[in-house]
N, C-alpha and C. Protein backbone atom coordinates (compact mmCIF):
# COMPACT_ATOMS: atom_id res chain seq x y z
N UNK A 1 121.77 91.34 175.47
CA UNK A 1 123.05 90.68 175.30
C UNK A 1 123.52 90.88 173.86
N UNK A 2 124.52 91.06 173.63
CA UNK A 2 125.28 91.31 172.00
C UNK A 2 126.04 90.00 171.94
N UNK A 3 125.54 89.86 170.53
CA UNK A 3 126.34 88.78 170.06
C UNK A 3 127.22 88.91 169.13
N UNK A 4 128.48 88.59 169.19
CA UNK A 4 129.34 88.90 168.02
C UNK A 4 128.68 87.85 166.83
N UNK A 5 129.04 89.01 165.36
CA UNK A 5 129.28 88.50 164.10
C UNK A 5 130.25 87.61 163.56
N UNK A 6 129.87 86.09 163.38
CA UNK A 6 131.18 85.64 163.29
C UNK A 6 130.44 85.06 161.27
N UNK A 7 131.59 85.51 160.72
CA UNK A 7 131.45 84.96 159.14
C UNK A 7 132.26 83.67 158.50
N UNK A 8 131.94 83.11 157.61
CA UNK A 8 133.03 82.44 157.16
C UNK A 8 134.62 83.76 156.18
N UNK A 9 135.59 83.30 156.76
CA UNK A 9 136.39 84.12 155.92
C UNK A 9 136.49 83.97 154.27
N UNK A 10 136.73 84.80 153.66
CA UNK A 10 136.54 85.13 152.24
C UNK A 10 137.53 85.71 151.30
N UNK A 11 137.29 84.20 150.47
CA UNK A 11 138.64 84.56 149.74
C UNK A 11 137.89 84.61 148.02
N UNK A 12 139.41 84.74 147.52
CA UNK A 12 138.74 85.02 145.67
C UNK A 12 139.78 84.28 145.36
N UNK A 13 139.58 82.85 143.70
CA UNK A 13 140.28 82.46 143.13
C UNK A 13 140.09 82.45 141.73
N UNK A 14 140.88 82.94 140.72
CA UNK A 14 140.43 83.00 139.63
C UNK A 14 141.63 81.83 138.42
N UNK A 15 140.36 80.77 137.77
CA UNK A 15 140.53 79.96 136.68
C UNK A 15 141.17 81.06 135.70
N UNK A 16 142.84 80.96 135.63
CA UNK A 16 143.47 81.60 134.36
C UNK A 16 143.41 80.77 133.57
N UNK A 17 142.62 81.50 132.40
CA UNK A 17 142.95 81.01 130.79
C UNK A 17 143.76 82.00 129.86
N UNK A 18 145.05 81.17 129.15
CA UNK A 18 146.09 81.42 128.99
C UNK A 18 145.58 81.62 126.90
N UNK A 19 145.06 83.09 127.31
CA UNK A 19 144.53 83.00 125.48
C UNK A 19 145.16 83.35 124.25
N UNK A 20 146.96 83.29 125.03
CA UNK A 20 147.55 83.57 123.86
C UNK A 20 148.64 82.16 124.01
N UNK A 21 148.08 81.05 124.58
CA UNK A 21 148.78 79.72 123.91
C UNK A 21 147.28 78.93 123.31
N UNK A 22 147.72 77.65 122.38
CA UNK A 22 146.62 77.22 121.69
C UNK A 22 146.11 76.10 122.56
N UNK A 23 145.00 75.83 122.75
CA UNK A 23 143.75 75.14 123.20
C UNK A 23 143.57 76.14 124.75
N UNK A 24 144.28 77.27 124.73
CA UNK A 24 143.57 78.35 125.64
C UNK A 24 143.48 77.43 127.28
N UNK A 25 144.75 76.59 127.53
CA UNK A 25 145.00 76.18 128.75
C UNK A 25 145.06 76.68 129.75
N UNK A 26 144.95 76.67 130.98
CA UNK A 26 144.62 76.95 132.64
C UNK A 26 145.98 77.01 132.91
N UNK A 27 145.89 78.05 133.96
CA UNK A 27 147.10 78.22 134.86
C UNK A 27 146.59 77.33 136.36
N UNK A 28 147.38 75.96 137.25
CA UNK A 28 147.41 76.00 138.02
C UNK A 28 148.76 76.12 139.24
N UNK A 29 148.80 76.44 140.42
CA UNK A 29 150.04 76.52 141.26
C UNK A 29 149.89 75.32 141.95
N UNK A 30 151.19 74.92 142.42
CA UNK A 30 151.55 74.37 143.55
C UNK A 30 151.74 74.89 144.52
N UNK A 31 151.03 74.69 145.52
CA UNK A 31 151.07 75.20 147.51
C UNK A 31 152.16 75.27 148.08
N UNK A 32 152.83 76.57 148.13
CA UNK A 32 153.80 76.28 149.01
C UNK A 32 153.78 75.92 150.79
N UNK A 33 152.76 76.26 150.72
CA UNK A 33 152.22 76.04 152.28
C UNK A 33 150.99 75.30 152.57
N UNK A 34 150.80 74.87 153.78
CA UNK A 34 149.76 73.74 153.85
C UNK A 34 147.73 74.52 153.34
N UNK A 35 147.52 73.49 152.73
CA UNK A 35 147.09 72.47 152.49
C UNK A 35 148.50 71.87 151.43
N UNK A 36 148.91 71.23 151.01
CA UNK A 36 150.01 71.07 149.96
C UNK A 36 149.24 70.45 148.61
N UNK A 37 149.16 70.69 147.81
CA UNK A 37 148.69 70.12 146.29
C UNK A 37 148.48 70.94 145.69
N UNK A 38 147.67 70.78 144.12
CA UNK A 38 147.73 71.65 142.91
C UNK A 38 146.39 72.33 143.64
N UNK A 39 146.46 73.61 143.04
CA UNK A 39 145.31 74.90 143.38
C UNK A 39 144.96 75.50 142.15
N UNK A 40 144.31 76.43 142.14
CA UNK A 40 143.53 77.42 141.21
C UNK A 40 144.45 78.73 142.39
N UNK A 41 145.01 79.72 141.02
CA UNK A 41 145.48 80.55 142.06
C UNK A 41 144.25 81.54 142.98
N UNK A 42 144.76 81.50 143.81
CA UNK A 42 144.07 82.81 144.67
C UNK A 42 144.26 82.96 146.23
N UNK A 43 143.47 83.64 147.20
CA UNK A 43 143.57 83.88 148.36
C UNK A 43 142.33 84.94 148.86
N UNK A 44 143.22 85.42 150.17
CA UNK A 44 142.34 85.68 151.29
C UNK A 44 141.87 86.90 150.86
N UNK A 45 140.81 88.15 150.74
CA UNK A 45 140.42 89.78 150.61
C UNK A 45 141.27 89.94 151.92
N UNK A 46 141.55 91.20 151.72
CA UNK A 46 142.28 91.61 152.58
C UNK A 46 141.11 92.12 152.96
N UNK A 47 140.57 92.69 154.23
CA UNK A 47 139.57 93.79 154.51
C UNK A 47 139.50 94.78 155.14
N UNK A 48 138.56 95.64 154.28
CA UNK A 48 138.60 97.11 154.62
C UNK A 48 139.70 97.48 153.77
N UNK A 49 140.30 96.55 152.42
CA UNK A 49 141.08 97.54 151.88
C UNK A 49 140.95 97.22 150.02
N UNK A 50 139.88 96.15 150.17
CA UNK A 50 139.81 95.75 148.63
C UNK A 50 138.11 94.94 148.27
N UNK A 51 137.90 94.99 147.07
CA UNK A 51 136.72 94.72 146.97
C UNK A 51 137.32 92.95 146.48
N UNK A 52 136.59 92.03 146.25
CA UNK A 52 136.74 90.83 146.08
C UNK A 52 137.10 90.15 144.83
N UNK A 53 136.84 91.02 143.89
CA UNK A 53 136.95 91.40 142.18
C UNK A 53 138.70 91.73 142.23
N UNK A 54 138.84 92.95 143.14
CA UNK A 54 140.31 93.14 143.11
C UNK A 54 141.16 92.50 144.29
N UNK A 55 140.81 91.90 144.77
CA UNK A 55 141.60 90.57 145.60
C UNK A 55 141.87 89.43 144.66
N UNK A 56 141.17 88.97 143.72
CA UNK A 56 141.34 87.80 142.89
C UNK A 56 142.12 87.96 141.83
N UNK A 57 142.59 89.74 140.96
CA UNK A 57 142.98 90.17 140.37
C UNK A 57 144.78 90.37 141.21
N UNK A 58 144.45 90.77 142.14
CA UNK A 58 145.84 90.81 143.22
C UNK A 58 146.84 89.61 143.73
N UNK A 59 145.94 88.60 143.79
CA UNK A 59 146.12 87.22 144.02
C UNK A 59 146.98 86.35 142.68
N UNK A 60 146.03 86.53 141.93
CA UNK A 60 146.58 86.22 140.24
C UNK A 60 147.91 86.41 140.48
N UNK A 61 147.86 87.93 140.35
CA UNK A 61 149.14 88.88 140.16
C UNK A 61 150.46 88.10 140.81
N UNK A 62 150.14 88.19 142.01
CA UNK A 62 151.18 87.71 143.15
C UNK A 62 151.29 86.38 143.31
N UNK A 63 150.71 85.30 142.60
CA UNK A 63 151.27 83.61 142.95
C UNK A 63 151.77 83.73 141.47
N UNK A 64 151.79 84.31 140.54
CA UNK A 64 151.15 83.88 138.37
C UNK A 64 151.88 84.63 137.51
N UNK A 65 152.43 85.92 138.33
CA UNK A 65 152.88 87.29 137.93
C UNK A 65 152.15 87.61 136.88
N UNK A 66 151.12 86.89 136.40
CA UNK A 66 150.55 87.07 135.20
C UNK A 66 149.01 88.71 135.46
N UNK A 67 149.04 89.44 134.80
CA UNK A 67 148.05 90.25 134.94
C UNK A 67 146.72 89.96 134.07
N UNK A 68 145.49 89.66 134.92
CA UNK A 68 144.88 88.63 134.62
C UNK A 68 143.41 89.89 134.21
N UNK A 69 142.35 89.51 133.46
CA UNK A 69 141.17 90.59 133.46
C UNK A 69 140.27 89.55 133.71
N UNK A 70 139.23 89.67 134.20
CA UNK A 70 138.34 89.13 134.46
C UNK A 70 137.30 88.92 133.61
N UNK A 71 136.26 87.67 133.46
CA UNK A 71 135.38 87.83 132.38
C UNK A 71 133.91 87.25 133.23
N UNK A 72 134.19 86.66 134.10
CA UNK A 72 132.51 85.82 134.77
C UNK A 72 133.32 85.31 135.87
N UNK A 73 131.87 85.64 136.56
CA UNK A 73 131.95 84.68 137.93
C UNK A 73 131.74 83.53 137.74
N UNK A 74 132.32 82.57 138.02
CA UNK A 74 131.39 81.21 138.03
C UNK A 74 130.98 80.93 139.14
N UNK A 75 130.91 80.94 140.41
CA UNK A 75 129.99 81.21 141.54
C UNK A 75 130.67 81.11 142.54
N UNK A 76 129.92 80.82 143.89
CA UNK A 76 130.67 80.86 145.39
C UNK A 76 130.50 79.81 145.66
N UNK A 77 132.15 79.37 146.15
CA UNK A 77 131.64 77.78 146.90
C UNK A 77 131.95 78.32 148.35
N UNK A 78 131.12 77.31 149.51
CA UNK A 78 131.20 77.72 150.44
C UNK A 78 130.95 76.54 151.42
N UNK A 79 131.08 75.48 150.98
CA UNK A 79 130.44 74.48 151.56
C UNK A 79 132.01 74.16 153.15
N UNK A 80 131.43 74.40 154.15
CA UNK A 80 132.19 74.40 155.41
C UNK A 80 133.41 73.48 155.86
N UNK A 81 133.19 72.21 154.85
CA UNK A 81 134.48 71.31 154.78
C UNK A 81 135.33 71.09 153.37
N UNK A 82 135.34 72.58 152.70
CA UNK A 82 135.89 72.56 151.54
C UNK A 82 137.52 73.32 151.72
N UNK A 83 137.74 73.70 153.32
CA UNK A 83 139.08 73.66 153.55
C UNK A 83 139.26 73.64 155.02
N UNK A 84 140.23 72.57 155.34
CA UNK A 84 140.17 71.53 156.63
C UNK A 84 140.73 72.89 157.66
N UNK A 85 141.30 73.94 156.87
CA UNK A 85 142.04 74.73 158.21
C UNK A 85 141.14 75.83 158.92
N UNK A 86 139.59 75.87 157.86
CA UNK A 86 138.54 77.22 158.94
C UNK A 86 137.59 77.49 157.90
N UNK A 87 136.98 77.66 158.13
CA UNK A 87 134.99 77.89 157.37
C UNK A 87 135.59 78.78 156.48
N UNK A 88 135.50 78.69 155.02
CA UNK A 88 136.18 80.25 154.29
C UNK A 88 134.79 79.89 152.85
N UNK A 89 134.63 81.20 152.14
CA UNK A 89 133.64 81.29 150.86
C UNK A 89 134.60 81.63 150.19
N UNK A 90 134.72 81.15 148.81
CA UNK A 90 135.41 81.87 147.84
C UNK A 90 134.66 81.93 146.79
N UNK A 91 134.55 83.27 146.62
CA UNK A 91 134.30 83.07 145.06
C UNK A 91 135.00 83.05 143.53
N UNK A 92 134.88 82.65 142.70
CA UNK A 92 135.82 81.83 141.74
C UNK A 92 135.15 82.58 140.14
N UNK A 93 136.29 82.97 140.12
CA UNK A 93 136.16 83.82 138.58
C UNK A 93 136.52 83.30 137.02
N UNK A 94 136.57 83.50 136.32
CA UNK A 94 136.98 83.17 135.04
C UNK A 94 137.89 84.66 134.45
N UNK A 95 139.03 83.76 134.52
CA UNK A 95 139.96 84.97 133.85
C UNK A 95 140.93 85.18 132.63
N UNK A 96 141.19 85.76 132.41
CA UNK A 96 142.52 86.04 130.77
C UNK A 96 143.47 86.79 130.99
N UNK A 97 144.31 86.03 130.70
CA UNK A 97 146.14 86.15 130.75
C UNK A 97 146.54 86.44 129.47
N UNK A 98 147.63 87.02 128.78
CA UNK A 98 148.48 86.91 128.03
C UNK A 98 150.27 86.52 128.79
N UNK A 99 150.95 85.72 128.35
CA UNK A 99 152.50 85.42 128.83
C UNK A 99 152.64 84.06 129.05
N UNK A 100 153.49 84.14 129.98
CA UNK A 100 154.15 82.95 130.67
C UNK A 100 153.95 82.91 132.07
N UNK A 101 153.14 82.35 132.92
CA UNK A 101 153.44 82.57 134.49
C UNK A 101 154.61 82.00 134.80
N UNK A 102 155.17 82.38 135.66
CA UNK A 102 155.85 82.23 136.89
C UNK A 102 155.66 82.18 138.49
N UNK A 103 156.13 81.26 139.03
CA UNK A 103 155.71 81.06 140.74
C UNK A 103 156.11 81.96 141.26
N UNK A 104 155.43 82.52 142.18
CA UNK A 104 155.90 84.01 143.16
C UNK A 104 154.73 83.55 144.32
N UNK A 105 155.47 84.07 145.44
CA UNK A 105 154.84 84.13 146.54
C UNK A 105 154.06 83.21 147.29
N UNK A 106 153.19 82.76 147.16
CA UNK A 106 152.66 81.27 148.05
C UNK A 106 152.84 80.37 146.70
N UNK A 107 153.09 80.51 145.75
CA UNK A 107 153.03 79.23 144.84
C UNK A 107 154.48 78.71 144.54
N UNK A 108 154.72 77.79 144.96
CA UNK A 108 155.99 76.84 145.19
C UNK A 108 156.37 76.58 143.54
N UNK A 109 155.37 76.37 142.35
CA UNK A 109 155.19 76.15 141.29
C UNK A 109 154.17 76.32 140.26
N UNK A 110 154.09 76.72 139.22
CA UNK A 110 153.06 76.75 138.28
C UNK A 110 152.92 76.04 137.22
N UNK A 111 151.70 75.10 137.28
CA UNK A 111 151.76 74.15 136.00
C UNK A 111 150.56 75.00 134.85
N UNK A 112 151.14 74.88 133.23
CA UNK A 112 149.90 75.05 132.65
C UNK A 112 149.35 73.86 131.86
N UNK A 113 148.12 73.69 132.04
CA UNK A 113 147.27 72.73 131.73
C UNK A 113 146.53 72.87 130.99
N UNK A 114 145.88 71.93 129.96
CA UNK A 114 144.52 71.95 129.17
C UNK A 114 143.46 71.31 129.70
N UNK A 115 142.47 71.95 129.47
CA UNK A 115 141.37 71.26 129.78
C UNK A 115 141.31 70.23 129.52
N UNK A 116 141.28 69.38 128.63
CA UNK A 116 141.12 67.79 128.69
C UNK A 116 141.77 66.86 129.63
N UNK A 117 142.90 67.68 130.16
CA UNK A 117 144.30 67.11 130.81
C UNK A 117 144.38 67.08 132.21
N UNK A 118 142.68 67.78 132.92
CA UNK A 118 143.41 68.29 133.77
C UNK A 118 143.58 67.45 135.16
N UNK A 119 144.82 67.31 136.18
CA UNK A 119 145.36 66.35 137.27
C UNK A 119 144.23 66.33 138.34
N UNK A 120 144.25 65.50 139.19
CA UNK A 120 143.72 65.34 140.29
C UNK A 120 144.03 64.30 141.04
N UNK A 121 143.89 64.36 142.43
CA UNK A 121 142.88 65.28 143.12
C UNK A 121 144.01 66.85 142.97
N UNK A 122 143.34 67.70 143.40
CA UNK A 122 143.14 69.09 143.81
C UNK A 122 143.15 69.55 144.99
N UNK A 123 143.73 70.79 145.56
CA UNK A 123 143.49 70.96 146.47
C UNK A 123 141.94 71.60 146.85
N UNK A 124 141.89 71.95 148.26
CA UNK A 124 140.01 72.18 149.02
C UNK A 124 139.21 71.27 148.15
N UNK A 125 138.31 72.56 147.54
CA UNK A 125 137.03 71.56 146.62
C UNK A 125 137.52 72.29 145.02
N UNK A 126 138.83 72.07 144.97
CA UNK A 126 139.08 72.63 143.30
C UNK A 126 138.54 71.58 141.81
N UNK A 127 138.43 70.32 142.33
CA UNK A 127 137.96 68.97 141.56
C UNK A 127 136.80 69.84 141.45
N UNK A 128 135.46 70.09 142.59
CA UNK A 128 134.20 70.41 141.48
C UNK A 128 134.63 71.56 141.13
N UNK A 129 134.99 72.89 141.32
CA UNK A 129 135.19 74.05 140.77
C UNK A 129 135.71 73.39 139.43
N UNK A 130 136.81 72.74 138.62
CA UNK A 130 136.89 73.01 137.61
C UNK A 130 136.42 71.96 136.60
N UNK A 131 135.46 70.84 137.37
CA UNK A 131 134.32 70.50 136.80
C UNK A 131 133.11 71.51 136.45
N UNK A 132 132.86 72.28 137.22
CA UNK A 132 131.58 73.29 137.35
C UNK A 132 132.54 74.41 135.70
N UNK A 133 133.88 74.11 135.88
CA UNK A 133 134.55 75.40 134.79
C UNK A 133 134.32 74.83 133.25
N UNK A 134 134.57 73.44 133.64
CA UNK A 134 134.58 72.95 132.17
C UNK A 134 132.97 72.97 131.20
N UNK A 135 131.93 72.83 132.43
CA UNK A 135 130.89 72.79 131.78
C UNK A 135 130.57 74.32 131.58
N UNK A 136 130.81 75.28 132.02
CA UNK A 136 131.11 76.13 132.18
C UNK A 136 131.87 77.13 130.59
N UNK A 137 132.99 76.29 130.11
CA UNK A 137 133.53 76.16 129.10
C UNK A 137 133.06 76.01 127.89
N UNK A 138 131.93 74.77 128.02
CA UNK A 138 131.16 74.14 127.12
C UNK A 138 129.62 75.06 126.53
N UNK A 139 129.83 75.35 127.87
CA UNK A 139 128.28 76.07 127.62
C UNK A 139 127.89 77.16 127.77
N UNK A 140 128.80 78.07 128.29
CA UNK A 140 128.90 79.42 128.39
C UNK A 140 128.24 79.34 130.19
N UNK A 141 127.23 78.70 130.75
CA UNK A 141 126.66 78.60 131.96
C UNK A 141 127.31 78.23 132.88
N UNK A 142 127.16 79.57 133.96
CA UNK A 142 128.28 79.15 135.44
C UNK A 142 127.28 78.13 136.21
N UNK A 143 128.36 77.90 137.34
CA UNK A 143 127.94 77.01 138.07
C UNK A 143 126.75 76.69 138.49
N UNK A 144 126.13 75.69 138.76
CA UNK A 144 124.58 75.63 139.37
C UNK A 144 124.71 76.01 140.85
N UNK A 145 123.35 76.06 141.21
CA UNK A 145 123.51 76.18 142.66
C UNK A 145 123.46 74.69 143.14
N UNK A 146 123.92 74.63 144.22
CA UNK A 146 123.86 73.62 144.99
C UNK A 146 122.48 73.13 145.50
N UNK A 147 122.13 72.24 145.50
CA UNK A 147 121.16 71.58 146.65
C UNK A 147 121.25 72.17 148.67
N UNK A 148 120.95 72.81 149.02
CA UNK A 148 120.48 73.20 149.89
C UNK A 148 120.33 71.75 151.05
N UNK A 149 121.39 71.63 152.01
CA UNK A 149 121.25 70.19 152.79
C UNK A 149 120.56 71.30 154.33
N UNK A 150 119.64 69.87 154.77
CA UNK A 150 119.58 71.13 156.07
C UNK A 150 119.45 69.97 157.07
């Protein structure tokens, strides 16, 4: 008997840091579409046509207009009720901007923020992601792993 492969879908979001304003503040968007609240920009890999590095770089691009380079992963969240609409992994980058963003394409709006400042709640599980960023910030060390529930 064959069993189909079923995965969680997989997306990439990358923490913009904005390193040519001072205290080197975060880019976040507003959702234009449901879930509705503040996000970390990013989205879905397209597949079979991009690696996950350049989905998060593409993503940037298209909610941020901002052209973003990448510097660290800070890890994969994946935990199954971290977005109410279907099982998805993302993994979550640390990135650098120079400009001004602007909202384009799923982002209804773009706020920039400082770290000390930053709003909540969040949309999915963006509260620990940019808890996991700040220490992250502090200490040069990405995210921990999780505890393992079984």
């Amino acid at each position: 008997m064959t069993r189909e492969l079923q995965t969680p879908f997989l997306a990439a979001d990358v923490i913009i840091e904005l390193i040519d304003h001072p205290g080197r503040p975060i880019v976040l968007i507003e959702r234009k579409n449901p879930p509705f609240g503040l996000a970390i920009p990013g989205g879905f890999v397209d597949r079979d046509k991009e690696s996950v590095e350049r989905a998060a770089v593409r993503e940037a691009l298209e909610e941020t207009t901002l052209e973003v380079r990448l510097i660290a992963l800070l890890g994969i969240y994946s935990d199954p009720a971290r977005d109410n609409r279907l099982h998805s992994a993302s993994a979550i980058y640390v990135g650098e901007a120079h400009g001004t963003p602007r909202a384009a394409d799923d982002a209804k709006a773009v706020r920039i923020v400082l770290p000390d400042a930053l709003p909540s709640p969040l949309a999915f599980d963006h509260d620990r992601v940019l808890a996991d960023y700040l220490a992250f910030r502090a200490t040069g060390r990405v995210a921990p792993l999780r505890e393992i529930s079984r």
